[in-house]
C-alpha atoms as a PDB file:
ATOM      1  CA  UNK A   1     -44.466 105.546  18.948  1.00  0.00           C
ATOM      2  CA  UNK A   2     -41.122 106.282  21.290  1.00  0.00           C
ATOM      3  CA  UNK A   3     -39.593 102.986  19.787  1.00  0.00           C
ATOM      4  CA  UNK A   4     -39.865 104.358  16.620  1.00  0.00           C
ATOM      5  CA  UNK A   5     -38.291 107.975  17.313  1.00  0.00           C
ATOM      6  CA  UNK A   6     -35.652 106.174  19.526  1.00  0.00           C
ATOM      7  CA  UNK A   7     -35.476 103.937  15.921  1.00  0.00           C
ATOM      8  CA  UNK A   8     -34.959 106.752  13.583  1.00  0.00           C
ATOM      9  CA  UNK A   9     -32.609 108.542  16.087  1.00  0.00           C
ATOM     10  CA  UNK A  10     -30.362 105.485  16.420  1.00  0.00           C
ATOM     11  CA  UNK A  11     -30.688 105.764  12.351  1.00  0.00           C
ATOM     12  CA  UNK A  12     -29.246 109.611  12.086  1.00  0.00           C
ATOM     13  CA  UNK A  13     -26.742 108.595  14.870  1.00  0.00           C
ATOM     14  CA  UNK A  14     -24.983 105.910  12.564  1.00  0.00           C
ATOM     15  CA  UNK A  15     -25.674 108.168   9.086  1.00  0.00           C
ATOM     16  CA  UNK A  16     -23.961 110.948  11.121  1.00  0.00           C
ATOM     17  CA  UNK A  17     -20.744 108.999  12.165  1.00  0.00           C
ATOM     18  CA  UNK A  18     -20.871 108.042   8.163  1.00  0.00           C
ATOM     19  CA  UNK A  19     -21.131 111.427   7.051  1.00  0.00           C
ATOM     20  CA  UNK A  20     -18.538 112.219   9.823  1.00  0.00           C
ATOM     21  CA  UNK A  21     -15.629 109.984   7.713  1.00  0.00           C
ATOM     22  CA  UNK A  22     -16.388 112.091   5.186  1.00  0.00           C
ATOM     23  CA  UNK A  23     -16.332 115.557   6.658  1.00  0.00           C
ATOM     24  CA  UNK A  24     -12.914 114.228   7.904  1.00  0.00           C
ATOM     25  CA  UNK A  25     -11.106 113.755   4.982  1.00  0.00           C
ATOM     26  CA  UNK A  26      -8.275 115.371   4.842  1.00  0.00           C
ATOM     27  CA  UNK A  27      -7.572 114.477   8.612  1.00  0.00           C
ATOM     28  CA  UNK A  28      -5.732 110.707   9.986  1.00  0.00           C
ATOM     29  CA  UNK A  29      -7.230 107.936   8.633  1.00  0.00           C
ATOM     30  CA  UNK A  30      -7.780 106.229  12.489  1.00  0.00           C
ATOM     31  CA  UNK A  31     -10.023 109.646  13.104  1.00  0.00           C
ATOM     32  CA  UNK A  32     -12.108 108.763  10.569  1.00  0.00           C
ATOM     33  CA  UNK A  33     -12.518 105.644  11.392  1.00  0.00           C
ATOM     34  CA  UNK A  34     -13.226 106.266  14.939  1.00  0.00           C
ATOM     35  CA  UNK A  35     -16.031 108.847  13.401  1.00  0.00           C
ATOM     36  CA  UNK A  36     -18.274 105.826  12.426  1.00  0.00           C
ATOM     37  CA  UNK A  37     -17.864 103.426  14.898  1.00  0.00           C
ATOM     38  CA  UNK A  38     -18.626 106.011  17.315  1.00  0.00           C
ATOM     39  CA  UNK A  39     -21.784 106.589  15.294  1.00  0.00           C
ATOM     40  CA  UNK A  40     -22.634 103.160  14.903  1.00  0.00           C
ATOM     41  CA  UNK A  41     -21.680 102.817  18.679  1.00  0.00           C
ATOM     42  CA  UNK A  42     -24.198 105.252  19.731  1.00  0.00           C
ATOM     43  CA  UNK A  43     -27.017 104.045  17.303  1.00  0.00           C
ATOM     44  CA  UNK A  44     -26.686 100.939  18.814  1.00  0.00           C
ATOM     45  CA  UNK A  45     -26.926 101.853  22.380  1.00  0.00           C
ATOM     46  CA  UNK A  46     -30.151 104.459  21.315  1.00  0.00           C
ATOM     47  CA  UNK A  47     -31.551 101.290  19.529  1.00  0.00           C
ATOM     48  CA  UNK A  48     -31.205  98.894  22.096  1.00  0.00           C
ATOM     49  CA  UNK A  49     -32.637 101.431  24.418  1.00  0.00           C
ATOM     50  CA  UNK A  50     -36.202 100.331  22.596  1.00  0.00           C
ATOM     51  CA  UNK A  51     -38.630  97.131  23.014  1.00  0.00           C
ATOM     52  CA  UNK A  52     -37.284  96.218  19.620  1.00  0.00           C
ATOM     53  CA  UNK A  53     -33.554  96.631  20.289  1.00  0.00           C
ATOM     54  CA  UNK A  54     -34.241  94.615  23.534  1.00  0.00           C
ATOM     55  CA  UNK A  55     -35.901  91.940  21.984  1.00  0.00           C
ATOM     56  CA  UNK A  56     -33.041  91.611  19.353  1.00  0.00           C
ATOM     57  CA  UNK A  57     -30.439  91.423  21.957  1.00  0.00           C
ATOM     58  CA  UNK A  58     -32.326  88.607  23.723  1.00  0.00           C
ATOM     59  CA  UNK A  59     -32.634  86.670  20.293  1.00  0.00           C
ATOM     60  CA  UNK A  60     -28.967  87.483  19.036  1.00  0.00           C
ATOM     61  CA  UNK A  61     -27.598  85.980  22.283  1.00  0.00           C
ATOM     62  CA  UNK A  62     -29.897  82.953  22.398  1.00  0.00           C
ATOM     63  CA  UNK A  63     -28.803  82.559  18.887  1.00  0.00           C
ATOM     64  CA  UNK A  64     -24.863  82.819  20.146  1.00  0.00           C
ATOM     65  CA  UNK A  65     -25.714  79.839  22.675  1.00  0.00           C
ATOM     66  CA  UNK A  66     -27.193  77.959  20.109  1.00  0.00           C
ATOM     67  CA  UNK A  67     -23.856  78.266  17.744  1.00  0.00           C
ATOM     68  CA  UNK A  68     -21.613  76.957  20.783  1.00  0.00           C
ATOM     69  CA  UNK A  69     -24.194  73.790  21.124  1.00  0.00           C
ATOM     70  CA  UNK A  70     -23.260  72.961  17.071  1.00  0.00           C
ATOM     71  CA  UNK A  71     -21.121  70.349  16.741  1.00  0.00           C
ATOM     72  CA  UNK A  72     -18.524  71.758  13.996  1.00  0.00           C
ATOM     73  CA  UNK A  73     -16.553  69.668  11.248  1.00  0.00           C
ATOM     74  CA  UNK A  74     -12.265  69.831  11.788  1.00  0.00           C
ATOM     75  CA  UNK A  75     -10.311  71.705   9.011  1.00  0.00           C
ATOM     76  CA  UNK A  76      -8.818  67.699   8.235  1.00  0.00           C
ATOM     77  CA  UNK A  77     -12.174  65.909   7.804  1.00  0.00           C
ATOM     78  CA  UNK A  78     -14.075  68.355   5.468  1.00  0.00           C
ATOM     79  CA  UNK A  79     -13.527  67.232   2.121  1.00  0.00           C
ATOM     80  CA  UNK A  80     -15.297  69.559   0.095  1.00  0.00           C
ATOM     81  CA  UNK A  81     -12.881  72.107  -0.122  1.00  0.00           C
ATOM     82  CA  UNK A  82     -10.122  70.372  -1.154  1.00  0.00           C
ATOM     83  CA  UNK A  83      -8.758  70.227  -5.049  1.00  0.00           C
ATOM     84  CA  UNK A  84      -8.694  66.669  -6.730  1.00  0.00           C
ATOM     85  CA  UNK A  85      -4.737  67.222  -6.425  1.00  0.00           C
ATOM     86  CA  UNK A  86      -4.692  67.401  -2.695  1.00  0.00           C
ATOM     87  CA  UNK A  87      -7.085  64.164  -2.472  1.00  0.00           C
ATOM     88  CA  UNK A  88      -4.840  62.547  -4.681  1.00  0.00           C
ATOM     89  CA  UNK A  89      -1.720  63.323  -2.990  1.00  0.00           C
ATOM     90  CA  UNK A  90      -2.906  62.675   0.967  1.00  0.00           C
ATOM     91  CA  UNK A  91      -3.604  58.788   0.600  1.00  0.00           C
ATOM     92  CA  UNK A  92      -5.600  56.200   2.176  1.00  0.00           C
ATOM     93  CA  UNK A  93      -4.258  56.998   5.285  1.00  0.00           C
ATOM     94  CA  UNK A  94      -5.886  60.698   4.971  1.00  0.00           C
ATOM     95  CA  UNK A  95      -8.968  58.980   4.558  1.00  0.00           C
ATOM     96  CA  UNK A  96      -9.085  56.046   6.901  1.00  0.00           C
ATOM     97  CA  UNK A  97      -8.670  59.278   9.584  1.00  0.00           C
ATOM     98  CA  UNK A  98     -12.057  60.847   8.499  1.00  0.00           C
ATOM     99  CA  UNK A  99     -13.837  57.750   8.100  1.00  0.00           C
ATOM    100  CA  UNK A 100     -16.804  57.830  10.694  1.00  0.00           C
ATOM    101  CA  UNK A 101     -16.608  55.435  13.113  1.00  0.00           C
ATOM    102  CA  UNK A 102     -18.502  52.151  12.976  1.00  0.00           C
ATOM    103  CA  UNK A 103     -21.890  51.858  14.530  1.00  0.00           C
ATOM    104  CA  UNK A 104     -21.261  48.038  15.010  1.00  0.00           C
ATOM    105  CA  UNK A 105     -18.907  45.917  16.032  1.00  0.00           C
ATOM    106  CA  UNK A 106     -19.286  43.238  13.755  1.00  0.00           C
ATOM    107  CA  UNK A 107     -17.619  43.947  10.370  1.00  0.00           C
ATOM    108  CA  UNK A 108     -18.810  42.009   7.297  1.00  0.00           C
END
């Protein structure tokens, strides 16, 4: 029952810093501004104050270790993004450099 009031409150706390930018209108746009991310600031910290919010921050950075672990393609070797006119015009020699490397070391 707390983690639920503690819920809703971290709820109000962001739709306040919202309604804040608003209220502010006619003052400097970096007051505004500062108006919701002190909202969402404090929403967070009420919300993390629960078992749920907890729990999330124990998943979100497991799920940040698991990211680093990932074994991402380089900008040069990913072909899928490139236009038919950029294939065309980087060559052989642009693909003989993303070519995976041979599992043997015979070549037939």
């Amino acid at each position: 029952m707390t983690d639920k009031i503690k819920l809703g409150a971290a709820a109000v706390l962001v739709a306040v810093g919202i309604w804040g930018y608003y209220w502010l209108a006619d003052s400097a746009l970096l007051l505004r501004i500062l108006a919701v991310v002190a909202g969402i600031l404090a929403g967070a910290a009420v919300a993390w104050m629960s078992e749920p919010g907890r729990r999330f921050a124990v998943f979100a950075g497991e799920a940040i270790e698991e990211v680093k672990k990932v074994v991402w393609p380089t900008p040069r070797c990913s072909r899928a993004r490139r236009s038919r006119r950029s294939r065309r015009l980087s060559g052989r020699r642009a693909r003989k450099r993303c070519r995976r490397p041979r599992r043997y070391s015979h070549s037939w």
